[in-house]
Each structure stands twice: as structure tokens, then as C-alpha cells.
PDB file of N, CA and C in Angstrom:
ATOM      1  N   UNK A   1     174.789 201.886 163.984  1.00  0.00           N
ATOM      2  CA  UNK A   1     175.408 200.811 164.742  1.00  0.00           C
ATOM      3  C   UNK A   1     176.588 200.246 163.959  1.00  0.00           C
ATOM      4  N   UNK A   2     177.600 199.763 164.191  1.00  0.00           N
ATOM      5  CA  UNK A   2     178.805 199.976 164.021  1.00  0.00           C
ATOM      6  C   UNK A   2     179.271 198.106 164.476  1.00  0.00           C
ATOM      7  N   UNK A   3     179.610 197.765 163.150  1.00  0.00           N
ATOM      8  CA  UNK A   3     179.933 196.292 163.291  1.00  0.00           C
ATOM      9  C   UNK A   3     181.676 196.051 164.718  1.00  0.00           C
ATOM     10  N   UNK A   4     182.020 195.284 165.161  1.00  0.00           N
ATOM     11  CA  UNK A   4     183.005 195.240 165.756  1.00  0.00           C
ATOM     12  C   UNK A   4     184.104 195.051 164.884  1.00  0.00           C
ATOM     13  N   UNK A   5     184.472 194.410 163.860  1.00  0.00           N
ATOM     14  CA  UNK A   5     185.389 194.507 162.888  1.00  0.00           C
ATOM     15  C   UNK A   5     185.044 196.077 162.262  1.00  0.00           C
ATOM     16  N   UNK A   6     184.279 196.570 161.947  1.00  0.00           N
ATOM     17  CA  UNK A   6     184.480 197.902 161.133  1.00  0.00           C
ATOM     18  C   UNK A   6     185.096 199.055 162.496  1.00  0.00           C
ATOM     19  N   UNK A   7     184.611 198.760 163.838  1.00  0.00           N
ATOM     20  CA  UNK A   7     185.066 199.950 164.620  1.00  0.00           C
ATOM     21  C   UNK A   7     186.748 199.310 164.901  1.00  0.00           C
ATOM     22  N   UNK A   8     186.807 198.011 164.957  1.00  0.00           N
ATOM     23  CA  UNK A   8     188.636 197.719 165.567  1.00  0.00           C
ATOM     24  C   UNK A   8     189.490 198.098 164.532  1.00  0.00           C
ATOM     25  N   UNK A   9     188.785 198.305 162.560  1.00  0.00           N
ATOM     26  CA  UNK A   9     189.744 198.364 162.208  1.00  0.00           C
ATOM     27  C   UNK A   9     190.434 200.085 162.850  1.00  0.00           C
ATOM     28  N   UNK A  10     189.501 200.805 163.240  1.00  0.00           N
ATOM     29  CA  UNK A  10     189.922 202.188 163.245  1.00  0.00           C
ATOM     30  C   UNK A  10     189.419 202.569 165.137  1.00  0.00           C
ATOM     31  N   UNK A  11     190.833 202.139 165.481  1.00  0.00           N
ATOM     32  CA  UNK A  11     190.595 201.896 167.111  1.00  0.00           C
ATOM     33  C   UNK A  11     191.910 202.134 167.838  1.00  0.00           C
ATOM     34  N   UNK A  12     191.658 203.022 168.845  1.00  0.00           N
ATOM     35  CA  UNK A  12     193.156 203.303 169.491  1.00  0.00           C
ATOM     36  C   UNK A  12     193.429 201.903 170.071  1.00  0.00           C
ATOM     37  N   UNK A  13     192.596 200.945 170.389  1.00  0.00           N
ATOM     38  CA  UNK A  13     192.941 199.760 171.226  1.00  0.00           C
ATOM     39  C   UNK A  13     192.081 198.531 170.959  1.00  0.00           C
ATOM     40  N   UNK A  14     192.234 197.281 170.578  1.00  0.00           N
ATOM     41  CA  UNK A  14     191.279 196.468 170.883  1.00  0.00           C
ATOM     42  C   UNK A  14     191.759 195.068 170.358  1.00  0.00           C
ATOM     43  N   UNK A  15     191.597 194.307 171.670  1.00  0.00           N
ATOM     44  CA  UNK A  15     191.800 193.187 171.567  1.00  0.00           C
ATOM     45  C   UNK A  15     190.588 191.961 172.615  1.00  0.00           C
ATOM     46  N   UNK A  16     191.145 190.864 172.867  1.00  0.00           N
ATOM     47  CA  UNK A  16     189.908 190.092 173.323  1.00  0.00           C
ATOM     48  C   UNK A  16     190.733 190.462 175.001  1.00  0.00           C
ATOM     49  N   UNK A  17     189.581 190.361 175.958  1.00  0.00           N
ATOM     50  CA  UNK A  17     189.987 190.681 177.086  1.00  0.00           C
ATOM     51  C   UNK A  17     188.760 189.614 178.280  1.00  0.00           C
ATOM     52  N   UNK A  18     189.281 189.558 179.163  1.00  0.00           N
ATOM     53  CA  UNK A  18     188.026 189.020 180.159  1.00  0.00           C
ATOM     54  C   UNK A  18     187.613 189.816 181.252  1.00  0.00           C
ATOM     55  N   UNK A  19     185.936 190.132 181.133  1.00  0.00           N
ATOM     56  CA  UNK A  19     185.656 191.133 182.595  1.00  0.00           C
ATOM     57  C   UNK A  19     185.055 190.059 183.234  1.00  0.00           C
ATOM     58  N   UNK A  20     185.623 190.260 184.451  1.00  0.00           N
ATOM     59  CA  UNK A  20     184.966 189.505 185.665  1.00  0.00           C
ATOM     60  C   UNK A  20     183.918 189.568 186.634  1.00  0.00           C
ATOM     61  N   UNK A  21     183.472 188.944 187.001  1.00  0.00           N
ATOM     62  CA  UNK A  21     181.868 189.329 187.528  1.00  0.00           C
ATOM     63  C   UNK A  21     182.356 189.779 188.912  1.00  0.00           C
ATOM     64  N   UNK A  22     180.993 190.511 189.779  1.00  0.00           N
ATOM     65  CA  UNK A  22     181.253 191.318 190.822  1.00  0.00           C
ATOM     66  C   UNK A  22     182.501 190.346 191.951  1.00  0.00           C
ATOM     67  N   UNK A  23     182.277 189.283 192.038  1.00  0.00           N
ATOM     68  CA  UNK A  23     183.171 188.209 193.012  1.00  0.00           C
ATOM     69  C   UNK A  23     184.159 187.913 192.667  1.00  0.00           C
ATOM     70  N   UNK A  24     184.586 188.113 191.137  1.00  0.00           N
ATOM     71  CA  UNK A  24     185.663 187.988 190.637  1.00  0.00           C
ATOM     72  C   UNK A  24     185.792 186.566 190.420  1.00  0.00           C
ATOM     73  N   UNK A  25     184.756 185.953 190.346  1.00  0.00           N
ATOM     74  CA  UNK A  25     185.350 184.083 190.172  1.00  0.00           C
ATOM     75  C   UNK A  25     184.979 184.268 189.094  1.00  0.00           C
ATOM     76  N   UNK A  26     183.801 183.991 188.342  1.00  0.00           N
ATOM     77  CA  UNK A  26     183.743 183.572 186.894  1.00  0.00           C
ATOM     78  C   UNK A  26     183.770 184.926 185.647  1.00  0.00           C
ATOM     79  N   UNK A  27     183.535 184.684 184.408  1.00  0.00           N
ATOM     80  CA  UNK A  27     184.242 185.888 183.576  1.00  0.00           C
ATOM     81  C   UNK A  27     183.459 186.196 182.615  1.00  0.00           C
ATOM     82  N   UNK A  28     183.343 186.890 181.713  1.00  0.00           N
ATOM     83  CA  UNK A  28     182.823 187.051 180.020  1.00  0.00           C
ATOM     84  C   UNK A  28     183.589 186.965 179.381  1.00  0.00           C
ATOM     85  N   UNK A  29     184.260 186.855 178.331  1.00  0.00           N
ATOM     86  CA  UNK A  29     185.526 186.648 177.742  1.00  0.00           C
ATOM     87  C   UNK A  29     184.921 187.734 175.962  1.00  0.00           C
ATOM     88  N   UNK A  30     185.668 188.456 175.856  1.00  0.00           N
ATOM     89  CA  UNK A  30     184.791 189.359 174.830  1.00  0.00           C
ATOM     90  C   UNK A  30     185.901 190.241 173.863  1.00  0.00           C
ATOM     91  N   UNK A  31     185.167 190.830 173.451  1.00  0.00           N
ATOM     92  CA  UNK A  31     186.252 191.931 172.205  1.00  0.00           C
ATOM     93  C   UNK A  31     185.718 193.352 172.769  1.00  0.00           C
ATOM     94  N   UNK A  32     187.242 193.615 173.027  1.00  0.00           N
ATOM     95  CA  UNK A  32     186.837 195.090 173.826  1.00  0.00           C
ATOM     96  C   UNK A  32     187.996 195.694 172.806  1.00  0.00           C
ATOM     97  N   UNK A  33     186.946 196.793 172.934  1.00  0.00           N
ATOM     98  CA  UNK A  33     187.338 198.459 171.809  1.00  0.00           C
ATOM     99  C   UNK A  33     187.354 199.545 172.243  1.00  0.00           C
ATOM    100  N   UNK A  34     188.257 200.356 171.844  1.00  0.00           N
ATOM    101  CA  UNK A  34     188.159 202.122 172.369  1.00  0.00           C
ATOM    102  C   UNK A  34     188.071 202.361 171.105  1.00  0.00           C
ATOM    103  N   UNK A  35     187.383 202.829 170.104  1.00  0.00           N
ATOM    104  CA  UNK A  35     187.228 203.281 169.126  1.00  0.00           C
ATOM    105  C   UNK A  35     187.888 204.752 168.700  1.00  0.00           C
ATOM    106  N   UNK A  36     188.120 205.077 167.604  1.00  0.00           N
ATOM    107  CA  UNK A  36     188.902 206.505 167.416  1.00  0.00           C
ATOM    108  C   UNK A  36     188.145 207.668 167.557  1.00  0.00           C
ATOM    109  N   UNK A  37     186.881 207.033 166.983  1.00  0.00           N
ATOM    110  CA  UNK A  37     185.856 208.243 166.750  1.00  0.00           C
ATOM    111  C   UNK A  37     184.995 208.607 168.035  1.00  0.00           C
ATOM    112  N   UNK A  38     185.261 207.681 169.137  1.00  0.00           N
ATOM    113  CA  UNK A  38     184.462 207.665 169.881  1.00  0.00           C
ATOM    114  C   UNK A  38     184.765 207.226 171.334  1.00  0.00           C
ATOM    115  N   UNK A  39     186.900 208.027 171.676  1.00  0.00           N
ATOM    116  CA  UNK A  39     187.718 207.508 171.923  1.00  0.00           C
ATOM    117  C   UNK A  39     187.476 207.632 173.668  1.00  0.00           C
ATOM    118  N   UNK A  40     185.961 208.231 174.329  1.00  0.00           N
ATOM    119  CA  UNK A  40     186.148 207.793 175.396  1.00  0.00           C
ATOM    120  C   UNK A  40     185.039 206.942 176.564  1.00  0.00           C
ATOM    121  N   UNK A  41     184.932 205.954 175.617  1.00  0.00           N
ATOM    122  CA  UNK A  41     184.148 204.624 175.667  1.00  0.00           C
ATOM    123  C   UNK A  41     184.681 203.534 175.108  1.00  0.00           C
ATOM    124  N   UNK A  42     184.631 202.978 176.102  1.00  0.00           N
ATOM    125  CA  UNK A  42     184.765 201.437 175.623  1.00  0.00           C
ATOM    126  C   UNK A  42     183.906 200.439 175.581  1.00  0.00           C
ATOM    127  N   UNK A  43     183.881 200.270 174.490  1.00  0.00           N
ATOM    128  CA  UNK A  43     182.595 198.795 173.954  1.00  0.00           C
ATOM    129  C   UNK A  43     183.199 197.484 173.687  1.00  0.00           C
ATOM    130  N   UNK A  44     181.794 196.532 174.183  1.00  0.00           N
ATOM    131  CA  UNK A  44     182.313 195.175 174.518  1.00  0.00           C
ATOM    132  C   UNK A  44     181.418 194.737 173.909  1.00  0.00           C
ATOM    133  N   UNK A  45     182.283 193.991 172.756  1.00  0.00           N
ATOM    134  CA  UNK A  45     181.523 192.942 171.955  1.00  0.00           C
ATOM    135  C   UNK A  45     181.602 191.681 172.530  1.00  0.00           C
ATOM    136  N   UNK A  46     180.792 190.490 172.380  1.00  0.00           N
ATOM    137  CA  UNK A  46     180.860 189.219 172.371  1.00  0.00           C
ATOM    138  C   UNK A  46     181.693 188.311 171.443  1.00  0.00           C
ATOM    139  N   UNK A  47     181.969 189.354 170.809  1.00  0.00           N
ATOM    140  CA  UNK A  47     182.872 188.473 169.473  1.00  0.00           C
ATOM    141  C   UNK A  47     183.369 189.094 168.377  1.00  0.00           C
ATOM    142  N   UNK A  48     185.197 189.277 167.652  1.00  0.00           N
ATOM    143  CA  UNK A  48     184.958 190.338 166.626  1.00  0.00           C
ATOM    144  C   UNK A  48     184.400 190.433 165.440  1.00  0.00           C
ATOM    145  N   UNK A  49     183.493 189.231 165.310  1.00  0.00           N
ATOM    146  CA  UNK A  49     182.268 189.757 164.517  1.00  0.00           C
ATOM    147  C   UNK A  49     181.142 189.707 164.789  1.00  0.00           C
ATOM    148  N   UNK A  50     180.974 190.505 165.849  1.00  0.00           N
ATOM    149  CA  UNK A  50     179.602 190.955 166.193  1.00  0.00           C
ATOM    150  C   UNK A  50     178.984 191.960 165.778  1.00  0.00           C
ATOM    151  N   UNK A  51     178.120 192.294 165.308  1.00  0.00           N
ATOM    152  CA  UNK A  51     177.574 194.159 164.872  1.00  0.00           C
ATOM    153  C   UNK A  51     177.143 194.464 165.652  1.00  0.00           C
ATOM    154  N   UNK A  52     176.726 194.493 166.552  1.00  0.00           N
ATOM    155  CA  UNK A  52     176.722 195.509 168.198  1.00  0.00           C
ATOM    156  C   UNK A  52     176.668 194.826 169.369  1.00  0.00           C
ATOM    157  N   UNK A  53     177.819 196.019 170.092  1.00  0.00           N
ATOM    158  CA  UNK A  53     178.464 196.119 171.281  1.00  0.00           C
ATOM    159  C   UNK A  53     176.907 195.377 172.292  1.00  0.00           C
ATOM    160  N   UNK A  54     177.718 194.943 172.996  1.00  0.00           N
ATOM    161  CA  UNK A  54     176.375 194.457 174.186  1.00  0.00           C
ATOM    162  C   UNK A  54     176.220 194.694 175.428  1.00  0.00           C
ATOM    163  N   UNK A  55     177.848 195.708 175.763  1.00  0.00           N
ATOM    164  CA  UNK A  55     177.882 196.692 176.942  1.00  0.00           C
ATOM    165  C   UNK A  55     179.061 197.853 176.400  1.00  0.00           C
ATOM    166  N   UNK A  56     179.015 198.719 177.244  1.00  0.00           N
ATOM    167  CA  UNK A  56     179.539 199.967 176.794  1.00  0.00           C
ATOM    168  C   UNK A  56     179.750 200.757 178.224  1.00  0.00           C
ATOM    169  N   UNK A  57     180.955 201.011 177.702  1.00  0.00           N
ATOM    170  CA  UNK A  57     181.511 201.913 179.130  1.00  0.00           C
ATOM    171  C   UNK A  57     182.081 203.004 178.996  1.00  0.00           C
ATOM    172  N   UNK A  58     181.505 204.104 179.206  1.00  0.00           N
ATOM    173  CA  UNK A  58     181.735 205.728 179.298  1.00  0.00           C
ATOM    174  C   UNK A  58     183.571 205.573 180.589  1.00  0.00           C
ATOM    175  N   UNK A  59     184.291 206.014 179.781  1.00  0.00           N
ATOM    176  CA  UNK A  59     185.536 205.768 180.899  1.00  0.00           C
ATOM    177  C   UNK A  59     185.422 207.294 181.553  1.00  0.00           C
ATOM    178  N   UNK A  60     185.613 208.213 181.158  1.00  0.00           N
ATOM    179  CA  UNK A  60     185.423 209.526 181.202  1.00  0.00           C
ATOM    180  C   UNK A  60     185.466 209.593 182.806  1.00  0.00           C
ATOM    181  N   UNK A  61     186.324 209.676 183.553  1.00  0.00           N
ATOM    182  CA  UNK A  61     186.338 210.419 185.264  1.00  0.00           C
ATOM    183  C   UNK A  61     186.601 208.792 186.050  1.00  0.00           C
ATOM    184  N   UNK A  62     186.890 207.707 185.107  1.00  0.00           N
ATOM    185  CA  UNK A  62     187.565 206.478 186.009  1.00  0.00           C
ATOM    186  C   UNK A  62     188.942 206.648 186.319  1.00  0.00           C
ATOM    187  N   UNK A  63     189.052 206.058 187.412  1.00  0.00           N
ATOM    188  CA  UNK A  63     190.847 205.869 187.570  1.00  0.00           C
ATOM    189  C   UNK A  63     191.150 204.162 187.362  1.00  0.00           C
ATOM    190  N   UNK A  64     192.061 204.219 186.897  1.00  0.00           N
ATOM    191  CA  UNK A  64     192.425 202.460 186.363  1.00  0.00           C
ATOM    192  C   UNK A  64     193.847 202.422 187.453  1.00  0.00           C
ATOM    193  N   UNK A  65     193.485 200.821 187.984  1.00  0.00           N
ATOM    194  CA  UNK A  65     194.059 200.302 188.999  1.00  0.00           C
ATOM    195  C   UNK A  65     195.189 199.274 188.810  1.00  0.00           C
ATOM    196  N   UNK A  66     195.998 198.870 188.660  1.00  0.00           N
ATOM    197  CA  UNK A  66     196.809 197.693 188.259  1.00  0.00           C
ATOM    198  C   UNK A  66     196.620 196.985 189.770  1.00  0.00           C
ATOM    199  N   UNK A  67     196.405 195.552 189.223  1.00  0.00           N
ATOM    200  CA  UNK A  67     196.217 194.591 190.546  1.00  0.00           C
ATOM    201  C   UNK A  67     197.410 193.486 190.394  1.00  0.00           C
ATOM    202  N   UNK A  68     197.887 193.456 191.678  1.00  0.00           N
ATOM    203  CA  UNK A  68     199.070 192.401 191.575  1.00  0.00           C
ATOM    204  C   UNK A  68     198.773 191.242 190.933  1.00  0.00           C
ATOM    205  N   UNK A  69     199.994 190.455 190.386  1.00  0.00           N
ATOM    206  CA  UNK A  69     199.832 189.451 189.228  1.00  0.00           C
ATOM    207  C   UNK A  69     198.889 188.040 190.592  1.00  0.00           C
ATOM    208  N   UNK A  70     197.229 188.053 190.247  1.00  0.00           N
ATOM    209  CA  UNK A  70     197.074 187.193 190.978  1.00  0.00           C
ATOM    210  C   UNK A  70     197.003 185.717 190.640  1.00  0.00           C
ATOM    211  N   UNK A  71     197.309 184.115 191.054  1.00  0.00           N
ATOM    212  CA  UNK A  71     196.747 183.445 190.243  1.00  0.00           C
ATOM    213  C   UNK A  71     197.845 183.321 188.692  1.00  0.00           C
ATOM    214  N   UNK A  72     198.977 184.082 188.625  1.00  0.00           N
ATOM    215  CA  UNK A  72     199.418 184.076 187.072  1.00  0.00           C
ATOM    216  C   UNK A  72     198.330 185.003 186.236  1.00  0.00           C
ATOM    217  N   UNK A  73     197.595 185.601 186.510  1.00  0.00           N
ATOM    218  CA  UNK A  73     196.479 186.294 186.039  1.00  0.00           C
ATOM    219  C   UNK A  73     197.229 187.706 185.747  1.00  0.00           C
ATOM    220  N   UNK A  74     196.980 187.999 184.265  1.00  0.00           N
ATOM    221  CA  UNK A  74     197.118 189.284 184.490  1.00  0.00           C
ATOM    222  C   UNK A  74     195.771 190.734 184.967  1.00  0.00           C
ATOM    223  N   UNK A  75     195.542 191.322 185.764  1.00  0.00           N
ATOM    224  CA  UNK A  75     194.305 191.552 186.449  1.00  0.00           C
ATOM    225  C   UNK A  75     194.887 193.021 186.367  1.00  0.00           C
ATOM    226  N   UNK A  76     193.824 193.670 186.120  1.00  0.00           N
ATOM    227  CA  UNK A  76     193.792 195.253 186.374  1.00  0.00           C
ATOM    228  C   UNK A  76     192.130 196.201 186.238  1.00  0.00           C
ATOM    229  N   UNK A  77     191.983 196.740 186.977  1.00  0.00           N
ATOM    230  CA  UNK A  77     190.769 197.279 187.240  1.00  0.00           C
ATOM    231  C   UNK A  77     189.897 199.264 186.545  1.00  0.00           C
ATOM    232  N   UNK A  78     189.073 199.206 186.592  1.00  0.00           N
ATOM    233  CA  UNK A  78     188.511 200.682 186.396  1.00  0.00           C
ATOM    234  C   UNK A  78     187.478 201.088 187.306  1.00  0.00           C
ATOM    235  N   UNK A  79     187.815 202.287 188.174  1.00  0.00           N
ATOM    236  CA  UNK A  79     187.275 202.353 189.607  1.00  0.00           C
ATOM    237  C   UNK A  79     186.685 203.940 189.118  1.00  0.00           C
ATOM    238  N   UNK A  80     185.278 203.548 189.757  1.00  0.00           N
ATOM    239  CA  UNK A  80     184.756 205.499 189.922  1.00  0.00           C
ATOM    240  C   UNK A  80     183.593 205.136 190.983  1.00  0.00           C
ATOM    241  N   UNK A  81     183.692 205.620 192.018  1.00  0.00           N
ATOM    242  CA  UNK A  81     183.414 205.424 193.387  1.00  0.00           C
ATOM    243  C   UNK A  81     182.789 203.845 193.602  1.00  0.00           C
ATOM    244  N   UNK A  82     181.643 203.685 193.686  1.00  0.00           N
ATOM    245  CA  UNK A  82     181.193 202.345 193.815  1.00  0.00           C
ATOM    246  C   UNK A  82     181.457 200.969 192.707  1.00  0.00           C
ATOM    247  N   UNK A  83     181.462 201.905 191.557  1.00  0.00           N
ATOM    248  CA  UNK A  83     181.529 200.970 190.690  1.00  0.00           C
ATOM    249  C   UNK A  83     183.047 200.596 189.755  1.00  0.00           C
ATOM    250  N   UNK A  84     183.021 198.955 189.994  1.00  0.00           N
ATOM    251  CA  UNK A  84     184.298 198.744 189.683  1.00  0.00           C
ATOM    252  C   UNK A  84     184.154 197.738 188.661  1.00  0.00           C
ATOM    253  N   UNK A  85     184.941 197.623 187.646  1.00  0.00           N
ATOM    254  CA  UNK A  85     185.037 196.809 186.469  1.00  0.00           C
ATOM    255  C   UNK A  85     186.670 195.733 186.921  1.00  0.00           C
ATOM    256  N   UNK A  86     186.786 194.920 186.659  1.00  0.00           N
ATOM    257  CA  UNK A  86     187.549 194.353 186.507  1.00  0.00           C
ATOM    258  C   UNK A  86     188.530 193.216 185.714  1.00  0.00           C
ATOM    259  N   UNK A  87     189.256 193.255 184.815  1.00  0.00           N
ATOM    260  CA  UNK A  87     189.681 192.729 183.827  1.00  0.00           C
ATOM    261  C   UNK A  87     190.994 191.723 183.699  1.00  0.00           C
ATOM    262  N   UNK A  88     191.011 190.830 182.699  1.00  0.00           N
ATOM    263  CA  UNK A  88     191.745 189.844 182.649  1.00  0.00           C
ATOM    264  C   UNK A  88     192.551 189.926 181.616  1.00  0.00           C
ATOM    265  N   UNK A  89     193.989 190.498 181.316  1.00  0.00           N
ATOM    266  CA  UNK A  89     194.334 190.343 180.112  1.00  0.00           C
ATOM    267  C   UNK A  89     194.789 189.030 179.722  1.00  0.00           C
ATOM    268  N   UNK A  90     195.528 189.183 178.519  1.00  0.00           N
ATOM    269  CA  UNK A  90     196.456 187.401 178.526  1.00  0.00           C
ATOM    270  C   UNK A  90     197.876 187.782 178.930  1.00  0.00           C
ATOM    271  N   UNK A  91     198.324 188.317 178.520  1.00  0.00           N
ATOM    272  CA  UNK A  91     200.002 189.140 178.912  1.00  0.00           C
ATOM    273  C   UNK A  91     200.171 190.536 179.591  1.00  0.00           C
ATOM    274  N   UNK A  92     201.220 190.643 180.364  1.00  0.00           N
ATOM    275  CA  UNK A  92     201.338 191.732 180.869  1.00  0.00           C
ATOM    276  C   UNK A  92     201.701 192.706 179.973  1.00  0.00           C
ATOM    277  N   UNK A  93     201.741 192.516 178.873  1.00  0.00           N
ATOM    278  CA  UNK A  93     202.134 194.174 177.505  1.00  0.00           C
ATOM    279  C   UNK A  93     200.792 194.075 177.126  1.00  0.00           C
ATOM    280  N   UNK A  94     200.058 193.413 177.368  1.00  0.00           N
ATOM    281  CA  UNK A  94     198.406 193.588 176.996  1.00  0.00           C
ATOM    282  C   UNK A  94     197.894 194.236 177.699  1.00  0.00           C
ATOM    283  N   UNK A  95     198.151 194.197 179.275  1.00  0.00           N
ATOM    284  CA  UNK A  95     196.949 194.893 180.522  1.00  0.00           C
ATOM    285  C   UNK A  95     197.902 196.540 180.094  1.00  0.00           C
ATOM    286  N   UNK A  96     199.319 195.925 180.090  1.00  0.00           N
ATOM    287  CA  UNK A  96     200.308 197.879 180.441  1.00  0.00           C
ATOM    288  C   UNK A  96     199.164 198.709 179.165  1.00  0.00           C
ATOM    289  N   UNK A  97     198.921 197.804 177.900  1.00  0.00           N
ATOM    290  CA  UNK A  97     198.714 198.950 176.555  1.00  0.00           C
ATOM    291  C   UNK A  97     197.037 199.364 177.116  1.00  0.00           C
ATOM    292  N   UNK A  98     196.179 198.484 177.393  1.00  0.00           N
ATOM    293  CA  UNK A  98     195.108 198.486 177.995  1.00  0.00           C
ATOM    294  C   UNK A  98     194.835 199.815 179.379  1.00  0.00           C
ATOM    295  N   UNK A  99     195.985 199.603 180.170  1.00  0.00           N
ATOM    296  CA  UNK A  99     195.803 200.652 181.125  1.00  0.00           C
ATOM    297  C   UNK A  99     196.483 201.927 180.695  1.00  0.00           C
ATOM    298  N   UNK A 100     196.949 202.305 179.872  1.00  0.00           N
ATOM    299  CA  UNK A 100     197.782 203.495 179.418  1.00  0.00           C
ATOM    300  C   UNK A 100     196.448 203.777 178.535  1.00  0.00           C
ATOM    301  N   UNK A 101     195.673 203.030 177.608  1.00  0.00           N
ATOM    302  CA  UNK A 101     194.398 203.485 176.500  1.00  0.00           C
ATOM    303  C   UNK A 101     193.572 203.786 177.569  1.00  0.00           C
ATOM    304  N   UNK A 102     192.973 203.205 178.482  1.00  0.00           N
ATOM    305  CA  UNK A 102     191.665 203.434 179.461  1.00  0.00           C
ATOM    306  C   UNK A 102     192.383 204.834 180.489  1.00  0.00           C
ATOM    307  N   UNK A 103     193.240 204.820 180.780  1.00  0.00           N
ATOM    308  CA  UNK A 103     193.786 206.193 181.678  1.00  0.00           C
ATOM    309  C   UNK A 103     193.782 207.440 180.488  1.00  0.00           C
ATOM    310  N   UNK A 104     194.225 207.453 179.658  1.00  0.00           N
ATOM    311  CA  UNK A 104     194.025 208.308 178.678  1.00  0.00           C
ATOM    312  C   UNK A 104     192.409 208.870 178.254  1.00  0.00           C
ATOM    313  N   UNK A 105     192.147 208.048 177.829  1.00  0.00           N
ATOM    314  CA  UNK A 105     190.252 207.956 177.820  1.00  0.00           C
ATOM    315  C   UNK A 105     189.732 208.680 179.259  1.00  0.00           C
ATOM    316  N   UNK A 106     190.300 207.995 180.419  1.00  0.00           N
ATOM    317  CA  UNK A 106     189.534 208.455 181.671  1.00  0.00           C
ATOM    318  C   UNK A 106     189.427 209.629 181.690  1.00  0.00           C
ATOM    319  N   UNK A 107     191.188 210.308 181.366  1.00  0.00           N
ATOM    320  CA  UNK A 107     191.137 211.273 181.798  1.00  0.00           C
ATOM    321  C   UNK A 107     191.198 212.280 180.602  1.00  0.00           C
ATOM    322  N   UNK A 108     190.230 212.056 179.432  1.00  0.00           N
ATOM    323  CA  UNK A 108     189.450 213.215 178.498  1.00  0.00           C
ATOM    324  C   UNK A 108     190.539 213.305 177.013  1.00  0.00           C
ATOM    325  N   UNK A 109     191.893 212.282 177.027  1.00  0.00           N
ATOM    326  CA  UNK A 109     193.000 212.697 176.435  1.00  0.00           C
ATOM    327  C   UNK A 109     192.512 211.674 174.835  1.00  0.00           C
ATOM    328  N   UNK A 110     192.173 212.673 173.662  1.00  0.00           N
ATOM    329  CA  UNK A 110     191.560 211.693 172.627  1.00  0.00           C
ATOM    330  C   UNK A 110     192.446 211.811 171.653  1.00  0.00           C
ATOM    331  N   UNK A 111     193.263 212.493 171.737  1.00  0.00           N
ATOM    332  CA  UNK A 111     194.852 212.291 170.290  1.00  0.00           C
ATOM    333  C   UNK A 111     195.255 210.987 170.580  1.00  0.00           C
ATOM    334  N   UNK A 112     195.611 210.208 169.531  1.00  0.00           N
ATOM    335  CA  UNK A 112     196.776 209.748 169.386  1.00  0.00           C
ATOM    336  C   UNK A 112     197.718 209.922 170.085  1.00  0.00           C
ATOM    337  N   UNK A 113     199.005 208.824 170.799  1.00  0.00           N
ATOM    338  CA  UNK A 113     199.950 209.451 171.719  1.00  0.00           C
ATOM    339  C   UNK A 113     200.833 209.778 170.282  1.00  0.00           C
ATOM    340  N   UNK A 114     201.719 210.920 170.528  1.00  0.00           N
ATOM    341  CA  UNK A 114     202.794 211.123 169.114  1.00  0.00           C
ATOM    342  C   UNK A 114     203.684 209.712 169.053  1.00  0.00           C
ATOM    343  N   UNK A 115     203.649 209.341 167.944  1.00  0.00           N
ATOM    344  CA  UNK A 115     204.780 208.765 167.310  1.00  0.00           C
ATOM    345  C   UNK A 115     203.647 207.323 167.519  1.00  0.00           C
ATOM    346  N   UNK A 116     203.493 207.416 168.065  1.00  0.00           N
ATOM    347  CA  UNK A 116     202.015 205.907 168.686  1.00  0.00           C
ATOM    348  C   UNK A 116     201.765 205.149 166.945  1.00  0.00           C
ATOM    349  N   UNK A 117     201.761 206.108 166.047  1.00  0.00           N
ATOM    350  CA  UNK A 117     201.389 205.331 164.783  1.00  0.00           C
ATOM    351  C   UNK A 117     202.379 205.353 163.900  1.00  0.00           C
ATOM    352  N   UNK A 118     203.572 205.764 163.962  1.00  0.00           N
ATOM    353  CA  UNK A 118     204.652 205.765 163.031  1.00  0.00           C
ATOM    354  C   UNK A 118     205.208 204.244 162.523  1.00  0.00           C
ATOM    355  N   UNK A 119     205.123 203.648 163.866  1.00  0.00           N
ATOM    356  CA  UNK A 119     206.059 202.299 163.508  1.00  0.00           C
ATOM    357  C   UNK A 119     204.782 201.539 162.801  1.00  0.00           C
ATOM    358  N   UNK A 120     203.829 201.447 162.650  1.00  0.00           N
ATOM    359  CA  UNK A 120     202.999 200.450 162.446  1.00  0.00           C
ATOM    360  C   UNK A 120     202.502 200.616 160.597  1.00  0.00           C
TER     361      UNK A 120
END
């Protein structure tokens, strides 16, 4: 089991995000990770120092949805037939990096994008 600070330091993605419940009114507010080693799932901590995830999501065959800016909200979704996740970033360069990591993941892609780590 894998603390949330030890998996973000080595993580294609992770920052604090909000998933919203099935009605979309109220939220969880949490530390979500795509981990490197383990780049096509995403785990949701309660906090980034939590030592284990308290939900976990196999992305593997989702399609990710961008939802118009509702509310000032930045909102974007992960759809595989019935079941839909739905998320809250804080900025719109947060949901774009978020939906480019989860579409990648969905669809089986676990490199690094090139050049993705040069500047940093």
C-alpha cells in the first residue's frame, strides 16, 4: 500500500480535484493520482497525506467528456456505458491536463507524452 505523497511524488498527474455525487449537487473534494507505475488507474485519496487510496478507478475503455463551463465550474466527466464519474477542477488548465492524463490512460497509452518531462 502506497502512501499518497510517495505515489504523487512519481505520478503522470495529481492534484486535488472534486467528484460529484450521482445528482451532481454535493461533492468529495480529494487528491486524485494517476500514478507512473500504475498509469491506468486512478486513485483517490482523501488527503495528500493519506496512506491509502479510498476509491480507485480502472480508466482503461472510458471516454472522458468535457462539460460546458457550468455555474463558473470547471466540470468534465468519465463515461463507460452506465457509469459516469464526474469532476470539478479549479481552473480550466487543470480539467484540459486532467482530460488529456485520463484519455491517455483510457485509452491503454502509459509512456510519458515526449518532451512532457523536459521542461520540468
Amino acid at each position: 500500500q502506497k502512501g499518497a505523497a510517495e505515489v504523487s511524488g512519481r505520478s503522470l498527474l495529481c492534484s486535488s480535484l472534486q467528484l460529484l455525487d450521482k445528482n451532481g449537487k454535493g461533492g468529495t473534494r480529494g487528491w486524485f493520482v494517476i500514478p507512473q507505475d500504475d498509469p491506468l488507474v486512478l486513485y483517490i485519496y482523501a488527503a495528500p497525506q493519506d496512506v491509502r487510496a479510498h476509491t480507485s478507478i480502472p480508466l482503461l475503455g472510458y471516454q472522458v467528456r468535457d462539460l460546458p463551463q457550468g455555474d463558473s465550474r470547471h466540470l468534465f466527466q468519465l463515461v463507460q456505458s452506465r457509469q459516469v464519474y464526474t469532476f470539478v477542477a479549479d481552473t480550466e488548465e487543470l480539467k484540459r491536463r486532467w482530460m488529456r492524463a485520463m484519455a491517455r490512460s483510457a485509452a491503454g497509452i502509459t509512456y510519458a507524452e515526449e518532451g512532457e518531462d523536459a521542461d520540468s
